[in-house]
Protein backbone atom coordinates (compact mmCIF):
# COMPACT_ATOMS: atom_id res chain seq x y z
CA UNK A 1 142.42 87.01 92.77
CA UNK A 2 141.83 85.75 96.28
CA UNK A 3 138.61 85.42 96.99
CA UNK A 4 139.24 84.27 100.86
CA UNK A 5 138.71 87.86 101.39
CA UNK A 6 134.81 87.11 101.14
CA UNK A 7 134.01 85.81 104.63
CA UNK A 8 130.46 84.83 103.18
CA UNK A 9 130.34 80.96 101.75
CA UNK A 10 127.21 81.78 99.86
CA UNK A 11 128.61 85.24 98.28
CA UNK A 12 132.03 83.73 97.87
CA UNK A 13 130.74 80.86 95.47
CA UNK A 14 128.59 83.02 93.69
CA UNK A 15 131.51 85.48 92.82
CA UNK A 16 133.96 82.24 92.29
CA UNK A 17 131.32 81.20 89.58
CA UNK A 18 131.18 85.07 88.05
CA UNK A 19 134.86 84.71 88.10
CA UNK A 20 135.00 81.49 86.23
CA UNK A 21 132.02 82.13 84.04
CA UNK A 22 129.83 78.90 85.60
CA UNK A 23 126.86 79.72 84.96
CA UNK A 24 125.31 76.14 86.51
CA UNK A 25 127.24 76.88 89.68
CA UNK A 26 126.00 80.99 89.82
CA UNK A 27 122.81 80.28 89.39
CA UNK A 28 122.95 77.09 92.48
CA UNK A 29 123.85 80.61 94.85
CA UNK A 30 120.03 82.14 93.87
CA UNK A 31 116.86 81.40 94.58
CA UNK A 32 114.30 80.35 91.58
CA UNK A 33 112.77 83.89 92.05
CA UNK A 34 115.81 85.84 92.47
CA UNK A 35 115.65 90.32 92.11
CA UNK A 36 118.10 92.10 90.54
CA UNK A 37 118.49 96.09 90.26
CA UNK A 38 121.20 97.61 88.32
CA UNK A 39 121.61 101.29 89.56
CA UNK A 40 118.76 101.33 91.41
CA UNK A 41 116.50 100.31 88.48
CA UNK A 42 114.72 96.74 87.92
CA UNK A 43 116.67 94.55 86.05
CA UNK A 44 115.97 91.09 84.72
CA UNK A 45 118.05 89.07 86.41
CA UNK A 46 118.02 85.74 84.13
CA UNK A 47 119.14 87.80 81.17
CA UNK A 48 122.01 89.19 83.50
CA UNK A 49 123.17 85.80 84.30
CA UNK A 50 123.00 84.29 80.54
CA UNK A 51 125.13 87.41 79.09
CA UNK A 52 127.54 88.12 82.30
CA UNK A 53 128.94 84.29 82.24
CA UNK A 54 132.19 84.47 80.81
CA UNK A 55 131.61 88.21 79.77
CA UNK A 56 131.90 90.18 83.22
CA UNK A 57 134.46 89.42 86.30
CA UNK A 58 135.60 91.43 88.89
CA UNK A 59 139.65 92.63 88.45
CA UNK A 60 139.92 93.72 91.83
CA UNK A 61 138.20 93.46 95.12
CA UNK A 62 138.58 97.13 97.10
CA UNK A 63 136.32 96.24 99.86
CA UNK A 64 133.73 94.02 101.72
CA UNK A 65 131.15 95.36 104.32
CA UNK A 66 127.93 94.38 105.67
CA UNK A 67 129.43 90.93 106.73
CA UNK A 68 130.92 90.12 103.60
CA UNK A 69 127.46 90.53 102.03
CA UNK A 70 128.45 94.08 100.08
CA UNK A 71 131.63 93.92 97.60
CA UNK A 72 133.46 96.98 95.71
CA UNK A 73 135.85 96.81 93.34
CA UNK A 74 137.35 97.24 90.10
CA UNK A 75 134.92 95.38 87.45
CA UNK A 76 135.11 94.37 83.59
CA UNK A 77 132.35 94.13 81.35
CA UNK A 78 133.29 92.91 77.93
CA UNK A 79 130.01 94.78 77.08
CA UNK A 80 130.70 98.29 78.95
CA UNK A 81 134.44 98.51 79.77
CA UNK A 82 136.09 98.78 83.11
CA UNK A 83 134.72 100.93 86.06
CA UNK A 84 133.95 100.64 89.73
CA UNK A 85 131.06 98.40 90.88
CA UNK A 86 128.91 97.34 94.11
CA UNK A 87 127.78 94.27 94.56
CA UNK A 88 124.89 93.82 97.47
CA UNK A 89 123.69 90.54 98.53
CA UNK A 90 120.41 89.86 100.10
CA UNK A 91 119.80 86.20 101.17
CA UNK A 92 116.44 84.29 102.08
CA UNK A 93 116.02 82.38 104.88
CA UNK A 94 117.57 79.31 103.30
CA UNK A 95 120.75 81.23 102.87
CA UNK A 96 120.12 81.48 98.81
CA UNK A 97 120.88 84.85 97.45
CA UNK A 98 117.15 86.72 97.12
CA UNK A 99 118.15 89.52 95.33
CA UNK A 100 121.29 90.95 93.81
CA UNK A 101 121.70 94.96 93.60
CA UNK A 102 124.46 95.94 91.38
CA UNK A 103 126.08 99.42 90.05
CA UNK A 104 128.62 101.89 89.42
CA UNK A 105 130.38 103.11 92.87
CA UNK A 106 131.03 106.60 93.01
């Protein structure tokens, strides 16, 4: 997959290192008290990134909005099967990722 398609160097490495199952170079994109909500709902975020390494990639990228900061696309979970997922960014002021929301898109 091409991930030039993600104008945003930040969100790009972060999905790069999802992609490859780097765990090291995921967790570089985040700040040390990085959010994450899955659905909506509050989700612990370390535990994400120790089980989705290696486990969880996108297949296919459908679409990026919000200045390459929101992704949609086709997703596998080794865990949950294949379905449709968002991705939204939300960086600090030192350009690390602040919080991650992720879920099913409709």
């Amino acid at each position: 997959m091409d991930l030039a398609i993600l104008p945003h160097l930040t969100v790009r490495l972060a999905v790069q290192a999802l992609q490859q199952g780097d765990h090291a170079a995921w967790i570089a994109q985040f700040s040390a008290d990085a959010k994450l909500t899955d659905d909506g709902l509050p989700a612990n975020f370390q535990k994400f990134s120790e089980s989705a390494m290696g486990h969880e990639r996108f297949t296919r990228i459908d679409r990026v909005e919000n200045q390459g900061l929101d992704i949609y696309g086709a997703f596998h979970s080794d865990r949950w099967g294949d379905f449709d997922t968002y991705f939204k960014f939300h960086l600090d002021a030192n350009g690390k990722i602040r919080q991650l929301d992720i879920g099913q898109a409709a």
